[in-house]
PDB file of N, CA and C in Angstrom:
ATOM      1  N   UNK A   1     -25.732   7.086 -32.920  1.00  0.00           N
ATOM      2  CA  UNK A   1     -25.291   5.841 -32.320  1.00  0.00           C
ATOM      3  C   UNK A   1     -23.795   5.617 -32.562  1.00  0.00           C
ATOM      4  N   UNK A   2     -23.519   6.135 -33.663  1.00  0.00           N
ATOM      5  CA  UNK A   2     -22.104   5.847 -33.947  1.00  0.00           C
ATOM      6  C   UNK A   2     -21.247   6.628 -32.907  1.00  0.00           C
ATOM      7  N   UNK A   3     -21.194   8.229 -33.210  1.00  0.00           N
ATOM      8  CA  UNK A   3     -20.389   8.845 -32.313  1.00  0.00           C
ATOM      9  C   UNK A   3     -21.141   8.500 -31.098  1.00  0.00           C
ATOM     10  N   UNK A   4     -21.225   8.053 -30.466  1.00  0.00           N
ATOM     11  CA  UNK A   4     -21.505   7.382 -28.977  1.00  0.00           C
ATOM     12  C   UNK A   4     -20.316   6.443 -28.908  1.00  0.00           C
ATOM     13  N   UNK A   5     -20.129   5.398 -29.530  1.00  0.00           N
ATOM     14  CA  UNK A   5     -19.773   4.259 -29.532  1.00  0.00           C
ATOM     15  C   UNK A   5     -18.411   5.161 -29.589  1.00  0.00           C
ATOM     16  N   UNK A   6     -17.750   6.448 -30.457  1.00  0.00           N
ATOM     17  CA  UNK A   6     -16.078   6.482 -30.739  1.00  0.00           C
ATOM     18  C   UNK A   6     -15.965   7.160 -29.652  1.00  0.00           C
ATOM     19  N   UNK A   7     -16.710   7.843 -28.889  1.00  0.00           N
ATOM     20  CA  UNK A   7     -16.453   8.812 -27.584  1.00  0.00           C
ATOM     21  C   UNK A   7     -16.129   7.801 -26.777  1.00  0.00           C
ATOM     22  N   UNK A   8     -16.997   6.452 -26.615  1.00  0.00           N
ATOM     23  CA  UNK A   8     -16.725   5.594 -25.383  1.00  0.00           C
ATOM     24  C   UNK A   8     -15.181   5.358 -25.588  1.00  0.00           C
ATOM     25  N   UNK A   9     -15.509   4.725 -26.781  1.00  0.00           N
ATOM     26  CA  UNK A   9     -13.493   4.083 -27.090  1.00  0.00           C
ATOM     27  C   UNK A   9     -12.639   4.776 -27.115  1.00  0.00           C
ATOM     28  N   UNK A  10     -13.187   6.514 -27.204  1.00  0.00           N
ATOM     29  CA  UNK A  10     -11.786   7.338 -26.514  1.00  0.00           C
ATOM     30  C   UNK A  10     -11.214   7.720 -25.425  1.00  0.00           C
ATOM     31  N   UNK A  11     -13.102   7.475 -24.468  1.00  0.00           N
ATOM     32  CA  UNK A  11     -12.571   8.008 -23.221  1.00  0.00           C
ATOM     33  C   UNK A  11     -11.913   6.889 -22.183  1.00  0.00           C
ATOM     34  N   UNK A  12     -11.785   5.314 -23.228  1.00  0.00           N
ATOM     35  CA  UNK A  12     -11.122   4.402 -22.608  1.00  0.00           C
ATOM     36  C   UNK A  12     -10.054   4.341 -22.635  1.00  0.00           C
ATOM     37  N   UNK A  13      -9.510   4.896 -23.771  1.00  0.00           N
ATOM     38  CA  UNK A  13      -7.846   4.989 -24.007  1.00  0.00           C
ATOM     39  C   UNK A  13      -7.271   5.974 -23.183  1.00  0.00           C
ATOM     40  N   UNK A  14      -8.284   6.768 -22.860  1.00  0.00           N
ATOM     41  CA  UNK A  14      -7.450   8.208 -22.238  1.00  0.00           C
ATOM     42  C   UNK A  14      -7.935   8.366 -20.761  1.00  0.00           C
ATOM     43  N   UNK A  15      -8.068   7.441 -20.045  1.00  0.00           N
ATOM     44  CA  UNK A  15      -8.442   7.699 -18.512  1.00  0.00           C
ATOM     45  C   UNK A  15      -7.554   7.778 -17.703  1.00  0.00           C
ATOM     46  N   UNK A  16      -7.868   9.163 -16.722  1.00  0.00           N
ATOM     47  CA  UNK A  16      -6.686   9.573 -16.275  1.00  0.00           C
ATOM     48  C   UNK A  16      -6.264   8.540 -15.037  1.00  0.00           C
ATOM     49  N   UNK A  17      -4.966   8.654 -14.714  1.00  0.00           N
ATOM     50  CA  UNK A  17      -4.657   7.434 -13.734  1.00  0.00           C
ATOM     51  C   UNK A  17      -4.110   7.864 -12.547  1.00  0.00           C
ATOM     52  N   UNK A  18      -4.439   7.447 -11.375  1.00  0.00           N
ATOM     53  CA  UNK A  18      -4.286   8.108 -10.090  1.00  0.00           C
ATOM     54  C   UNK A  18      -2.579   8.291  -9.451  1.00  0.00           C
ATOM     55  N   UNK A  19      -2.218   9.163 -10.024  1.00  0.00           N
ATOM     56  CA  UNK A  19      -0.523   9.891  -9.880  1.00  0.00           C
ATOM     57  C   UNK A  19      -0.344  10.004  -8.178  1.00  0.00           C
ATOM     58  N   UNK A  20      -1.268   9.695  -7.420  1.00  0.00           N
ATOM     59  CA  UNK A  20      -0.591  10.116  -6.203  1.00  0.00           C
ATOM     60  C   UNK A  20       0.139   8.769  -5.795  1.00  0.00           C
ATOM     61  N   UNK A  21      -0.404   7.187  -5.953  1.00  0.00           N
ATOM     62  CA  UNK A  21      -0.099   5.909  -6.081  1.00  0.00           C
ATOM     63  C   UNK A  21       1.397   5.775  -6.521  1.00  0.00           C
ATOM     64  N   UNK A  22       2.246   4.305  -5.988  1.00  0.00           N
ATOM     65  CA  UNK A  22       2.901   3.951  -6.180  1.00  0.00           C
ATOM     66  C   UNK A  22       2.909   2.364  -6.154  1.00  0.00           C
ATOM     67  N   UNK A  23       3.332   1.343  -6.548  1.00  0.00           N
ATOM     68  CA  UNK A  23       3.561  -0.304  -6.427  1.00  0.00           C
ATOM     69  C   UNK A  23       4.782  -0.141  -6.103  1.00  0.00           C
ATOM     70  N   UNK A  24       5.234  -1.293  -4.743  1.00  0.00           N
ATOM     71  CA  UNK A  24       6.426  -1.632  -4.633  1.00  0.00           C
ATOM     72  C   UNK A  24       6.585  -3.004  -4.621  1.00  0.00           C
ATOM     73  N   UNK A  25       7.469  -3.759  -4.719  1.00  0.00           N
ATOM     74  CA  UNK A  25       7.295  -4.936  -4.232  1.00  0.00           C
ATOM     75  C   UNK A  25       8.199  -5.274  -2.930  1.00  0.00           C
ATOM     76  N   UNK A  26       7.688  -5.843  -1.677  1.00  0.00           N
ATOM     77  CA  UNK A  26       8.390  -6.030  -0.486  1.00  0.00           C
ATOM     78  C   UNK A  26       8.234  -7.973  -0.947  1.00  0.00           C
ATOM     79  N   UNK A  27       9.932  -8.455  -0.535  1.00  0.00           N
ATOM     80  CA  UNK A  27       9.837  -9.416  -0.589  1.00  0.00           C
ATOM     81  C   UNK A  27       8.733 -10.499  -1.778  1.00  0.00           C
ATOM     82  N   UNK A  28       8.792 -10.093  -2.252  1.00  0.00           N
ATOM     83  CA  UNK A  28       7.659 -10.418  -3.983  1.00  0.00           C
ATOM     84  C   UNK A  28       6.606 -10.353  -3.489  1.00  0.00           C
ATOM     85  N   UNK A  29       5.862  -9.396  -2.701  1.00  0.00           N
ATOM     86  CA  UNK A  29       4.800  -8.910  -2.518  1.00  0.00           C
ATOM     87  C   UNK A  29       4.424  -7.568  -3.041  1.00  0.00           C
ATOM     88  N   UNK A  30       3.668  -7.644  -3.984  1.00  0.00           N
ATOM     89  CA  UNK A  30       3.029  -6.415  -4.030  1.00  0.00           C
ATOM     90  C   UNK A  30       2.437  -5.426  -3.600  1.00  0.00           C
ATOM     91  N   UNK A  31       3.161  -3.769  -2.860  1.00  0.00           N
ATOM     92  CA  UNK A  31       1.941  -3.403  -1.985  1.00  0.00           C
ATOM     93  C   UNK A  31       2.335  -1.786  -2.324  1.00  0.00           C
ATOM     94  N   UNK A  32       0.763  -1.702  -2.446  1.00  0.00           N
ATOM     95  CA  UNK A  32       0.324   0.034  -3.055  1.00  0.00           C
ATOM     96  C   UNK A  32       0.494   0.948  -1.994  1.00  0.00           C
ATOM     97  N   UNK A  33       1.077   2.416  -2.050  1.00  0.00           N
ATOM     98  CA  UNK A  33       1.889   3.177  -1.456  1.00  0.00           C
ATOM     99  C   UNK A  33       1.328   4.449  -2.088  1.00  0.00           C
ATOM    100  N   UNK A  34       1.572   5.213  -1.476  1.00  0.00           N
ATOM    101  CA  UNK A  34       1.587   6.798  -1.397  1.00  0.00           C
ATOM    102  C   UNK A  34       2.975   7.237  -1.813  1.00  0.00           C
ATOM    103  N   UNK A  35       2.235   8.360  -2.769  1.00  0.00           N
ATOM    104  CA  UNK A  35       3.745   8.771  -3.713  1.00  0.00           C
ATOM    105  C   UNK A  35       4.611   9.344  -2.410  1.00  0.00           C
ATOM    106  N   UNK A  36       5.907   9.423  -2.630  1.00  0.00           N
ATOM    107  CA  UNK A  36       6.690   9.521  -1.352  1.00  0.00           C
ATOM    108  C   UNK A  36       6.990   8.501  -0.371  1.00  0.00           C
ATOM    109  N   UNK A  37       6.560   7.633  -0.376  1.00  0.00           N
ATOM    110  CA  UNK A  37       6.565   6.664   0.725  1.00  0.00           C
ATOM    111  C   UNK A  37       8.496   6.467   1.492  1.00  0.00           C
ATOM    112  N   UNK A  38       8.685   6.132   2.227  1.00  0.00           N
ATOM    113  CA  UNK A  38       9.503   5.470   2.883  1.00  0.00           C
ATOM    114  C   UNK A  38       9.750   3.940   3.234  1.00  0.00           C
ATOM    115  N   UNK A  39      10.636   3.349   3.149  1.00  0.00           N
ATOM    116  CA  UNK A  39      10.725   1.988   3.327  1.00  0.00           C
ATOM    117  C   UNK A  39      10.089   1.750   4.302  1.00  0.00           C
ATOM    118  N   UNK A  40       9.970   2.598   5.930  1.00  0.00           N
ATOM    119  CA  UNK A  40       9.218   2.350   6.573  1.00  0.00           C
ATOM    120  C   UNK A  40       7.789   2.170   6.489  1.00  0.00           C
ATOM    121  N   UNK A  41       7.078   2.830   5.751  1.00  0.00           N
ATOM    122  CA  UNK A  41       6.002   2.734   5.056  1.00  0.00           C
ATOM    123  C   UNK A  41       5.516   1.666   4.679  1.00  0.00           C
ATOM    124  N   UNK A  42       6.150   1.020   3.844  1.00  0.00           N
ATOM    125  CA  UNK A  42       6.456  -0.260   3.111  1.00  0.00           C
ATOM    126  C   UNK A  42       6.341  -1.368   3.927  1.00  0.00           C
ATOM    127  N   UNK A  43       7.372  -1.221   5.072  1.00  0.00           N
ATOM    128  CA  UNK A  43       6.914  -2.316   5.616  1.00  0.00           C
ATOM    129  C   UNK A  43       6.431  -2.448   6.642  1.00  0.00           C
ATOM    130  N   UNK A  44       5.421  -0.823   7.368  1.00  0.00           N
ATOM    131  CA  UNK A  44       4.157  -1.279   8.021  1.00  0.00           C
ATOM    132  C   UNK A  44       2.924  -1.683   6.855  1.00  0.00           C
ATOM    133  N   UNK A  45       3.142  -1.260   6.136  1.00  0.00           N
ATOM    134  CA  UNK A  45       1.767  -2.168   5.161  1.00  0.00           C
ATOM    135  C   UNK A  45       2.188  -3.557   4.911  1.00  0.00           C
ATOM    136  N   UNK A  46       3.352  -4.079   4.766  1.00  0.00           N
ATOM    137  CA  UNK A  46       3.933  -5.544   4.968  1.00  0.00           C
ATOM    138  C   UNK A  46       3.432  -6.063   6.184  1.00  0.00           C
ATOM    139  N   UNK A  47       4.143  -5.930   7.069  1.00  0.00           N
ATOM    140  CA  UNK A  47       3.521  -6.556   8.419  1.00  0.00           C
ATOM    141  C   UNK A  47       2.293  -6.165   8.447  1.00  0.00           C
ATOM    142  N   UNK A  48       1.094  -5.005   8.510  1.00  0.00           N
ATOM    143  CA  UNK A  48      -0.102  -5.313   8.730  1.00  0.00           C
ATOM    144  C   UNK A  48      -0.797  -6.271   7.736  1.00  0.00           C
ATOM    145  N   UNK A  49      -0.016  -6.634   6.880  1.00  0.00           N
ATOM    146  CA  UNK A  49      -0.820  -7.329   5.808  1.00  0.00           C
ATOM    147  C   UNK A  49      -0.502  -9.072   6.327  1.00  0.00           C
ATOM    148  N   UNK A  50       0.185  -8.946   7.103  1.00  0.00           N
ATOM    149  CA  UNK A  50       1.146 -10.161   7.789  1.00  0.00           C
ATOM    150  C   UNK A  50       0.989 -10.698   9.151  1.00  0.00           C
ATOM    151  N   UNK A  51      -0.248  -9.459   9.571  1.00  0.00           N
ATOM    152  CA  UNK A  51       0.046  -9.524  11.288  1.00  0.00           C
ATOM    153  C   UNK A  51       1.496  -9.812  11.965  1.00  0.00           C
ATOM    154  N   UNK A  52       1.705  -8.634  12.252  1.00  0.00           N
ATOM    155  CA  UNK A  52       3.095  -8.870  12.786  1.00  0.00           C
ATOM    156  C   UNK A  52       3.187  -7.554  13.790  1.00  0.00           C
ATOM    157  N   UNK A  53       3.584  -7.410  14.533  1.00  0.00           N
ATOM    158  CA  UNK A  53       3.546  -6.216  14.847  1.00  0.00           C
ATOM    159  C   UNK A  53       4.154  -5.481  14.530  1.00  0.00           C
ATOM    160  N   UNK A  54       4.142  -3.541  14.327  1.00  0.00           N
ATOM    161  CA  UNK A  54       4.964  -3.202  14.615  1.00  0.00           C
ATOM    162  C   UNK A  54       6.446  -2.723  14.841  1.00  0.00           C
ATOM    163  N   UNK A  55       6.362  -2.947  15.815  1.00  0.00           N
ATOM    164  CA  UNK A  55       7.740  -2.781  16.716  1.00  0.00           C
ATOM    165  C   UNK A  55       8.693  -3.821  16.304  1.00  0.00           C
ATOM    166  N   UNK A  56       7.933  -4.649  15.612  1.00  0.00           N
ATOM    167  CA  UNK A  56       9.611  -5.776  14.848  1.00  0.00           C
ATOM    168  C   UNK A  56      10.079  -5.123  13.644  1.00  0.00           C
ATOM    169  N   UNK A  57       9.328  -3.637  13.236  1.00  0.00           N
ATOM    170  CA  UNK A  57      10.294  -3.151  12.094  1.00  0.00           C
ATOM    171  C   UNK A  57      11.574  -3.146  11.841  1.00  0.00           C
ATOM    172  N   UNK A  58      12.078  -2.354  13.396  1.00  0.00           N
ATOM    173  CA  UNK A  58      13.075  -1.912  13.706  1.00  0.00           C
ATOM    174  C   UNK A  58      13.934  -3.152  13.452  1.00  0.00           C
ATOM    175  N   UNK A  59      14.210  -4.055  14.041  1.00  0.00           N
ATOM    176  CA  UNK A  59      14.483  -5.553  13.763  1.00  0.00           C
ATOM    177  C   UNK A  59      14.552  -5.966  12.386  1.00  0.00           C
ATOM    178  N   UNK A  60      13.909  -5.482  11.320  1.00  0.00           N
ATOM    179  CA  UNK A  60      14.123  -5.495   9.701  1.00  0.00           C
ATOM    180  C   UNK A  60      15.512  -5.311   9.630  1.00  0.00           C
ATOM    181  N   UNK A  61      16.197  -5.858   8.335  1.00  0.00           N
ATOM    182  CA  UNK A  61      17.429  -5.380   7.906  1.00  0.00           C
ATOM    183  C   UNK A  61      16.824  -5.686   5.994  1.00  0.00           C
ATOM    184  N   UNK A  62      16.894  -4.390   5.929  1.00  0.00           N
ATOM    185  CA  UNK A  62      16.073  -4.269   4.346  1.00  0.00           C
ATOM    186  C   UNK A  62      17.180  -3.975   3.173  1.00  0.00           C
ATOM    187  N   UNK A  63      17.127  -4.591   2.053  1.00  0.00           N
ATOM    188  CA  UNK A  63      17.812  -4.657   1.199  1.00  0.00           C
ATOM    189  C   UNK A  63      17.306  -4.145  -0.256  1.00  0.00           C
ATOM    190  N   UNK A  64      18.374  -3.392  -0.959  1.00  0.00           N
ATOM    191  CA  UNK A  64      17.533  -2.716  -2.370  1.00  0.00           C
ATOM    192  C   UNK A  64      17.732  -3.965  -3.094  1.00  0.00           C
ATOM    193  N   UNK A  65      17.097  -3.497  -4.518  1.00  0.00           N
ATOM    194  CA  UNK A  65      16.987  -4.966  -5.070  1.00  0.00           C
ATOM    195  C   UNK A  65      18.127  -5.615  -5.924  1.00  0.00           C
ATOM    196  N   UNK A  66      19.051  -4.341  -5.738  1.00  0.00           N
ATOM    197  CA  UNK A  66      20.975  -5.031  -5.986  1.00  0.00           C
ATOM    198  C   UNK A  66      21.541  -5.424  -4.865  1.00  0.00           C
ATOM    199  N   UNK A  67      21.020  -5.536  -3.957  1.00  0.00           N
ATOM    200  CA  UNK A  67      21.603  -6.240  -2.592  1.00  0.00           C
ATOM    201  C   UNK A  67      22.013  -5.496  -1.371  1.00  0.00           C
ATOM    202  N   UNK A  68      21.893  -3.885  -1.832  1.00  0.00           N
ATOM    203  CA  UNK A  68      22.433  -3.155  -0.836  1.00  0.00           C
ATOM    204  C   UNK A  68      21.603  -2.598   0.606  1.00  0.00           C
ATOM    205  N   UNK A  69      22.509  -2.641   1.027  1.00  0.00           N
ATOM    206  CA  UNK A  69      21.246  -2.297   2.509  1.00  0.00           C
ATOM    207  C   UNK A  69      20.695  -0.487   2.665  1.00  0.00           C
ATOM    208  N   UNK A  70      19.749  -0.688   2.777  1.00  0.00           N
ATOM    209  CA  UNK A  70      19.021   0.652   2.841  1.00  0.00           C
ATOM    210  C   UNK A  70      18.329   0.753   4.434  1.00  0.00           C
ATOM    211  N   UNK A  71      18.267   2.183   4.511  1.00  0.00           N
ATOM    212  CA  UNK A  71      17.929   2.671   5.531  1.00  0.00           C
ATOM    213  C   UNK A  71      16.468   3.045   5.544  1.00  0.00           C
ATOM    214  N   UNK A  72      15.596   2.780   6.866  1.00  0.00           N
ATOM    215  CA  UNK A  72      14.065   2.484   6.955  1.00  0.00           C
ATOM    216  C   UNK A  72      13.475   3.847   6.977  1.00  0.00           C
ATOM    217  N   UNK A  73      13.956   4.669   6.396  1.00  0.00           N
ATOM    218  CA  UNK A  73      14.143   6.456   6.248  1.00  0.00           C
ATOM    219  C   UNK A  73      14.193   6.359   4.641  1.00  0.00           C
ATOM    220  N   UNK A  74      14.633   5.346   3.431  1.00  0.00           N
ATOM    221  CA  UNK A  74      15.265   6.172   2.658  1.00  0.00           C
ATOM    222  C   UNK A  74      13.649   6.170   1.942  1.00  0.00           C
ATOM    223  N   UNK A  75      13.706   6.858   0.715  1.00  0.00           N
ATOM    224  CA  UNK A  75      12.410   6.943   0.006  1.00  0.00           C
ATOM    225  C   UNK A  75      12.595   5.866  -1.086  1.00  0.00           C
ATOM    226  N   UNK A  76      10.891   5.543  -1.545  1.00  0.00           N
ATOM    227  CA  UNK A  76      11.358   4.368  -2.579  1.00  0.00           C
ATOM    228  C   UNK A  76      10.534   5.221  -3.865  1.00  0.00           C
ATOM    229  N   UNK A  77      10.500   4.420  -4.686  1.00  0.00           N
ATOM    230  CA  UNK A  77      10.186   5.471  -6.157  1.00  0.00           C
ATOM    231  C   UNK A  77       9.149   3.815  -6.610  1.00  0.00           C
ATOM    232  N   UNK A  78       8.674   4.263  -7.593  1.00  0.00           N
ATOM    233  CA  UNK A  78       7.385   3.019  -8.167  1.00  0.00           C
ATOM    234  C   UNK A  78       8.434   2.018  -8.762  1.00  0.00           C
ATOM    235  N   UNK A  79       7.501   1.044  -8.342  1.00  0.00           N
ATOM    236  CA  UNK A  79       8.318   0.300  -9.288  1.00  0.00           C
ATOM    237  C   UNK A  79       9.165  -0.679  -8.587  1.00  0.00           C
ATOM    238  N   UNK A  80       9.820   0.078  -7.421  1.00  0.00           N
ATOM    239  CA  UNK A  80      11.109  -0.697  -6.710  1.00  0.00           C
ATOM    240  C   UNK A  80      10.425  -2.027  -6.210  1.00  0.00           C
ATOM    241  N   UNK A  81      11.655  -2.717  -6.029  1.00  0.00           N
ATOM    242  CA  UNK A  81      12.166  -3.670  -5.265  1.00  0.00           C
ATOM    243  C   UNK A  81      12.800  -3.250  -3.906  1.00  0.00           C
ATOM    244  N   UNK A  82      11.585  -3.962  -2.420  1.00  0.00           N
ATOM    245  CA  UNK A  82      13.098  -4.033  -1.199  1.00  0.00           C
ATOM    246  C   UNK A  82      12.518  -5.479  -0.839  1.00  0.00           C
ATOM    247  N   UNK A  83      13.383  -5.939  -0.217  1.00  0.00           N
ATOM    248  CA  UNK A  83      13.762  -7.327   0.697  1.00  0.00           C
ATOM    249  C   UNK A  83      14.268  -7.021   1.745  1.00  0.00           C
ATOM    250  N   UNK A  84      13.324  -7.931   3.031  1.00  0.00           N
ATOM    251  CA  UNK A  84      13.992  -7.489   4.548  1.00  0.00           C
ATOM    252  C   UNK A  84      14.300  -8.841   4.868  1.00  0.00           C
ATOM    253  N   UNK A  85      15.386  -9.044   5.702  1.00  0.00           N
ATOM    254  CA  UNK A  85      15.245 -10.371   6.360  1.00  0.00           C
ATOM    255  C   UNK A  85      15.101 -10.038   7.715  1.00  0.00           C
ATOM    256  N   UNK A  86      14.662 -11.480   7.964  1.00  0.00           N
ATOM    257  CA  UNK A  86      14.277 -10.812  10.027  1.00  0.00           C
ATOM    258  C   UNK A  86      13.842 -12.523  10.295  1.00  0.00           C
ATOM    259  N   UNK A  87      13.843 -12.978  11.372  1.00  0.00           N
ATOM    260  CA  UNK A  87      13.517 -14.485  11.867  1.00  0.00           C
ATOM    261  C   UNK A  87      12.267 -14.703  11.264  1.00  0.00           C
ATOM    262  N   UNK A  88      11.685 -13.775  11.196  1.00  0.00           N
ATOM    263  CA  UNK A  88      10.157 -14.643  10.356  1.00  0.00           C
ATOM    264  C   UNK A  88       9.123 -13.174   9.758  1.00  0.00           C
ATOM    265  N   UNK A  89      10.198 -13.793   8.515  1.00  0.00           N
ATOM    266  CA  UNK A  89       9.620 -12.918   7.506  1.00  0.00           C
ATOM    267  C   UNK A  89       8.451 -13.712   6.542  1.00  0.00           C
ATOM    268  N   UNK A  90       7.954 -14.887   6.586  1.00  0.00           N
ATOM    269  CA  UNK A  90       7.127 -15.711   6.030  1.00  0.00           C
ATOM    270  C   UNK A  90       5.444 -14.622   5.636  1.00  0.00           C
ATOM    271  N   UNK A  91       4.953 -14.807   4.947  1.00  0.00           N
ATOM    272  CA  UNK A  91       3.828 -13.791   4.869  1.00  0.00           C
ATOM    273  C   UNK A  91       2.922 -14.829   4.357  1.00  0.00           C
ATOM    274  N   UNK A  92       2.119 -15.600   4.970  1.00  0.00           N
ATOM    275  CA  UNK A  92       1.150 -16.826   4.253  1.00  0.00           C
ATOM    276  C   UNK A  92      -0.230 -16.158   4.146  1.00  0.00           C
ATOM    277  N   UNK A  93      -0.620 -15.616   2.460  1.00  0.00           N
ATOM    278  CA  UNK A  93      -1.925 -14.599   2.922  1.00  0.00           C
ATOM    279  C   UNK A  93      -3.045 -16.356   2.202  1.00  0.00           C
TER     280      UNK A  93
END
């Protein structure tokens, strides 16, 4: 009964964690990504999470999270921060 109980509590400390995943945050939204992703990426899972269409990507003007403008091509890494502005960027989930 005992070693039962220290196997459980080891195999809790040590569970492996799914490496292909990434978190970004768009506009202080949180949204899970595929390692590699592209800003474009990013923010078709934004707008579908937003209903939006689309074709107003292009219309994005996306910003890193020091203020600089990035391109809807560049790659993002875990962790990041982007911000787009666009006439209605509102996301009411």
């Amino acid at each position: 009964m005992v070693l039962t109980k220290k196997i459980t509590i080891f195999a809790h400390y040590f569970k492996p964690t799914n490496t292909n995943i990434m978190r970004v945050k768009v506009n202080d939204k949180s949204i899970v990504l595929f390692r590699g992703a592209s800003v474009r990426d990013a923010l078709v899972r934004f707008f579908a999470r937003c209903d939006i269409e689309r074709s107003q990507i292009t219309k994005a003007t996306v910003y890193d999270q020091w203020g600089h403008e990035i391109d809807l091509d560049a790659p993002l890494n875990n962790g990041q921060e982007i911000t787009f502005k666009w006439e209605k960027e509102s996301c009411e989930e």
